[in-house]
C-alpha atoms as a PDB file:
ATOM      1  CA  UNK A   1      -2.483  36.885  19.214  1.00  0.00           C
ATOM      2  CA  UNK A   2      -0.740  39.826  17.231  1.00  0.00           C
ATOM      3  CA  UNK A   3      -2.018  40.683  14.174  1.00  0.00           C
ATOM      4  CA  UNK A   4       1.114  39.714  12.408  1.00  0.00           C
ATOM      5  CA  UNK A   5       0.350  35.550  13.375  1.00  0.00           C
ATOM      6  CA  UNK A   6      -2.826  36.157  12.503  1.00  0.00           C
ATOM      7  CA  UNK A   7      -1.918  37.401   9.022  1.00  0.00           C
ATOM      8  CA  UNK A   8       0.931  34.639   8.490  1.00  0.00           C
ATOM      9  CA  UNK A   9      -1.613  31.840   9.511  1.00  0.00           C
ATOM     10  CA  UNK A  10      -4.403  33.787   7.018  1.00  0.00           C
ATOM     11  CA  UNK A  11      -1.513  33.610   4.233  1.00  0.00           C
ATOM     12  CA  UNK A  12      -0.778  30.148   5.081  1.00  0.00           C
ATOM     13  CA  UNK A  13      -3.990  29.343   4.796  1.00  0.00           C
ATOM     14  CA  UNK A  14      -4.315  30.616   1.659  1.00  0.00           C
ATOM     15  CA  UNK A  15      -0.784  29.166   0.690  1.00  0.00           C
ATOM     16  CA  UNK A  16      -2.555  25.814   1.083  1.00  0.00           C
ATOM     17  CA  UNK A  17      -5.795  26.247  -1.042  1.00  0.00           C
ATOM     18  CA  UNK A  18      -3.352  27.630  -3.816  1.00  0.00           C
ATOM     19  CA  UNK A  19      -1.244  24.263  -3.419  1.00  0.00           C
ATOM     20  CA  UNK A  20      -4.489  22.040  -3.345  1.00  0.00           C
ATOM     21  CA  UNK A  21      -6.168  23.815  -6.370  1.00  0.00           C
ATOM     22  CA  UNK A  22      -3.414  24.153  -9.082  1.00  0.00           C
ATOM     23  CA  UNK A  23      -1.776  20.360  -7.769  1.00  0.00           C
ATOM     24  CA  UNK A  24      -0.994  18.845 -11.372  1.00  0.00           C
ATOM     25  CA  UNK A  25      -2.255  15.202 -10.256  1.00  0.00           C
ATOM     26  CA  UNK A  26      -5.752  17.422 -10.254  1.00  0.00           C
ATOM     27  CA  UNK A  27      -5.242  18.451 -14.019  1.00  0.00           C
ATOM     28  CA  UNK A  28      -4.034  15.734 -15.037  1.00  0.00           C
ATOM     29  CA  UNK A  29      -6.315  13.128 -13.772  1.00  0.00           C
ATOM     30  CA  UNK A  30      -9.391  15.565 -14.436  1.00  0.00           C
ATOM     31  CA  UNK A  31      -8.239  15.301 -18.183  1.00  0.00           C
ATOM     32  CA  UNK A  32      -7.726  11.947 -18.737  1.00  0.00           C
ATOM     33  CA  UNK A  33     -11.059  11.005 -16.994  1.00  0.00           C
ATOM     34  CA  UNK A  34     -13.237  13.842 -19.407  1.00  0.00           C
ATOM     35  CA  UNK A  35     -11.133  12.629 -22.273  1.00  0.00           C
ATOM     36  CA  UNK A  36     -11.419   8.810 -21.494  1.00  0.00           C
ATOM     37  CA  UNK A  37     -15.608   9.352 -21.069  1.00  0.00           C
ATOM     38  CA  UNK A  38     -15.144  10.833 -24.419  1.00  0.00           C
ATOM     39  CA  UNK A  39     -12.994   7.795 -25.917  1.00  0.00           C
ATOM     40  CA  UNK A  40     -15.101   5.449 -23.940  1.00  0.00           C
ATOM     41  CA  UNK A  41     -18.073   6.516 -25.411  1.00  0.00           C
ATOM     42  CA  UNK A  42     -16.488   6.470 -29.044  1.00  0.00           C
ATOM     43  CA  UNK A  43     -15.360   2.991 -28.559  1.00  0.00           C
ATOM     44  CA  UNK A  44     -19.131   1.917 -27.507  1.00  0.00           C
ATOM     45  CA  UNK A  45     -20.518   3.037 -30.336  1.00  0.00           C
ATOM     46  CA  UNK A  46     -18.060   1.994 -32.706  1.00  0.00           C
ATOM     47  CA  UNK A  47     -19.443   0.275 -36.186  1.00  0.00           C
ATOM     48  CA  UNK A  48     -18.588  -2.750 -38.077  1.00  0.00           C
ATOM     49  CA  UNK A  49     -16.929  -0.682 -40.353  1.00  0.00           C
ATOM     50  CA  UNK A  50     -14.480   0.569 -37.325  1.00  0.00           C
ATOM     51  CA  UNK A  51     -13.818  -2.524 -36.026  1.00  0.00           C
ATOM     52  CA  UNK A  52     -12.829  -4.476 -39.273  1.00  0.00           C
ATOM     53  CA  UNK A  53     -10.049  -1.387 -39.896  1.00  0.00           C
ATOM     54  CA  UNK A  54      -8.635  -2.488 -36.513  1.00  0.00           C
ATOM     55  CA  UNK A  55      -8.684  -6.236 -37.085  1.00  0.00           C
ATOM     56  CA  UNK A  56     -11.913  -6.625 -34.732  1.00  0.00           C
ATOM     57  CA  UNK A  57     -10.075  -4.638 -31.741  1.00  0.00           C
ATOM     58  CA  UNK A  58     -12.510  -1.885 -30.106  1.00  0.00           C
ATOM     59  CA  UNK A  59      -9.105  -0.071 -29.604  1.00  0.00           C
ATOM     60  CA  UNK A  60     -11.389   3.211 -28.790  1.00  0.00           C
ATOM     61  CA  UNK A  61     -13.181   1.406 -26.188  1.00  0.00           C
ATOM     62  CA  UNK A  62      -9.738  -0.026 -24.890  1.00  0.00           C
ATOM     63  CA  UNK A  63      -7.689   3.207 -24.700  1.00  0.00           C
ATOM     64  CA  UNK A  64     -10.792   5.048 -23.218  1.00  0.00           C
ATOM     65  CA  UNK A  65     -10.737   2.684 -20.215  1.00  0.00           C
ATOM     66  CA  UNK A  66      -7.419   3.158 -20.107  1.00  0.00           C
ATOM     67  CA  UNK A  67      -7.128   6.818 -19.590  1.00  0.00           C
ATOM     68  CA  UNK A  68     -10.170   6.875 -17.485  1.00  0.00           C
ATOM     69  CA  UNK A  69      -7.913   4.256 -15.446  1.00  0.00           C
ATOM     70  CA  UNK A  70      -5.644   6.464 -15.204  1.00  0.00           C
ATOM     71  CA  UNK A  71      -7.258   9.662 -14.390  1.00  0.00           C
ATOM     72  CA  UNK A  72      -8.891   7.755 -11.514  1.00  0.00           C
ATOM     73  CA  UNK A  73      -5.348   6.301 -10.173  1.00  0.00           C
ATOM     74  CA  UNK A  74      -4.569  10.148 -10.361  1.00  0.00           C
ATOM     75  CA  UNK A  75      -7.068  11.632  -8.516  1.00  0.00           C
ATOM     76  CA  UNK A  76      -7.281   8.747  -5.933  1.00  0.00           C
ATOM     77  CA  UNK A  77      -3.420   9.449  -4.917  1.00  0.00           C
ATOM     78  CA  UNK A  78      -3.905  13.222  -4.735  1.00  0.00           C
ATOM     79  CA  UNK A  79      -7.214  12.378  -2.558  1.00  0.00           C
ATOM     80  CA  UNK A  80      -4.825  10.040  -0.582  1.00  0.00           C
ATOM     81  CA  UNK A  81      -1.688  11.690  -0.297  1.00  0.00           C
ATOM     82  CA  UNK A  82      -2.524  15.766  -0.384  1.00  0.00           C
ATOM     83  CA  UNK A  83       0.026  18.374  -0.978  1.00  0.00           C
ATOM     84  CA  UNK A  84       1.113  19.982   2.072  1.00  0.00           C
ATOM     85  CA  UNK A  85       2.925  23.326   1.933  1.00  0.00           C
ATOM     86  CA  UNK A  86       5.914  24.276   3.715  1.00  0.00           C
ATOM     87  CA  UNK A  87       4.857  26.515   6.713  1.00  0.00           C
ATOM     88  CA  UNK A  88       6.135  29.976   7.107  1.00  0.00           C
ATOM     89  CA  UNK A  89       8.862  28.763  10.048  1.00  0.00           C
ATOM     90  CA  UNK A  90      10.036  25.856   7.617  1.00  0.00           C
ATOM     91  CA  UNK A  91      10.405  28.407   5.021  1.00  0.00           C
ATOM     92  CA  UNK A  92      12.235  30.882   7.567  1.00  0.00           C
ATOM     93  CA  UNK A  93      14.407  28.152   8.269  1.00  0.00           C
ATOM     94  CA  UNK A  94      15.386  27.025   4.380  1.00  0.00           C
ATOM     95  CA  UNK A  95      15.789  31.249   4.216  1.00  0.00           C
ATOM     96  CA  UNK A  96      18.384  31.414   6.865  1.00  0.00           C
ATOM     97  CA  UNK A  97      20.480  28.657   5.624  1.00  0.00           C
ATOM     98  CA  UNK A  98      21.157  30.251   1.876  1.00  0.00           C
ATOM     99  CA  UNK A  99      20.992  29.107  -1.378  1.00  0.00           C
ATOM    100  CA  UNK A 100      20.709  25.504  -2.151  1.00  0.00           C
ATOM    101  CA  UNK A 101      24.070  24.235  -3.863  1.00  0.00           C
ATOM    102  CA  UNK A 102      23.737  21.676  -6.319  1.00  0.00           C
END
């Protein structure tokens, strides 16, 4: 193997990580999970006093399950359905045809 494959499959390899680490379902469903804990936790200790202003709804305890809902849903499909890069001779490919016209 020449030590130019070996350097494309290192970058792809890389290329990959890079698409895996900074995929937004990650941020996005790591958010709304810390922030629904947070809200979660709110909404179970939520007073009389709380409660009463909301016409008896725990609407902290409500939205926090909610979001944590969500964030789960989110990280579930990116564990599910990964991001795959495009690899170096799909990229060579979309290179040699031109510009996309739209």
């Amino acid at each position: 193997m020449s030590d130019h494959q070996h350097e494309v499959e290192e970058l792809e390899r890389e290329s990959a990580t890079a698409a895996r680490l900074f995929d937004v379902r990650r941020i996005i469903g790591g958010l709304f999970v810390v922030y629904g804990v947070i809200v979660t936790i709110a909404g179970l200790t939520a007073g009389d006093a709380d409660l009463k202003k909301a016409q008896d709804i725990n609407i902290n305890l409500w939205t926090g399950l909610g979001m944590l809902a969500l964030g789960l849903f989110f990280l579930v499909w990116l564990k599910l359905r990964p991001a795959v890069p495009p690899t170096a001779t799909e990229l060579a490919a979309a290179a040699e045809d031109g510009p996309a016209e739209g």
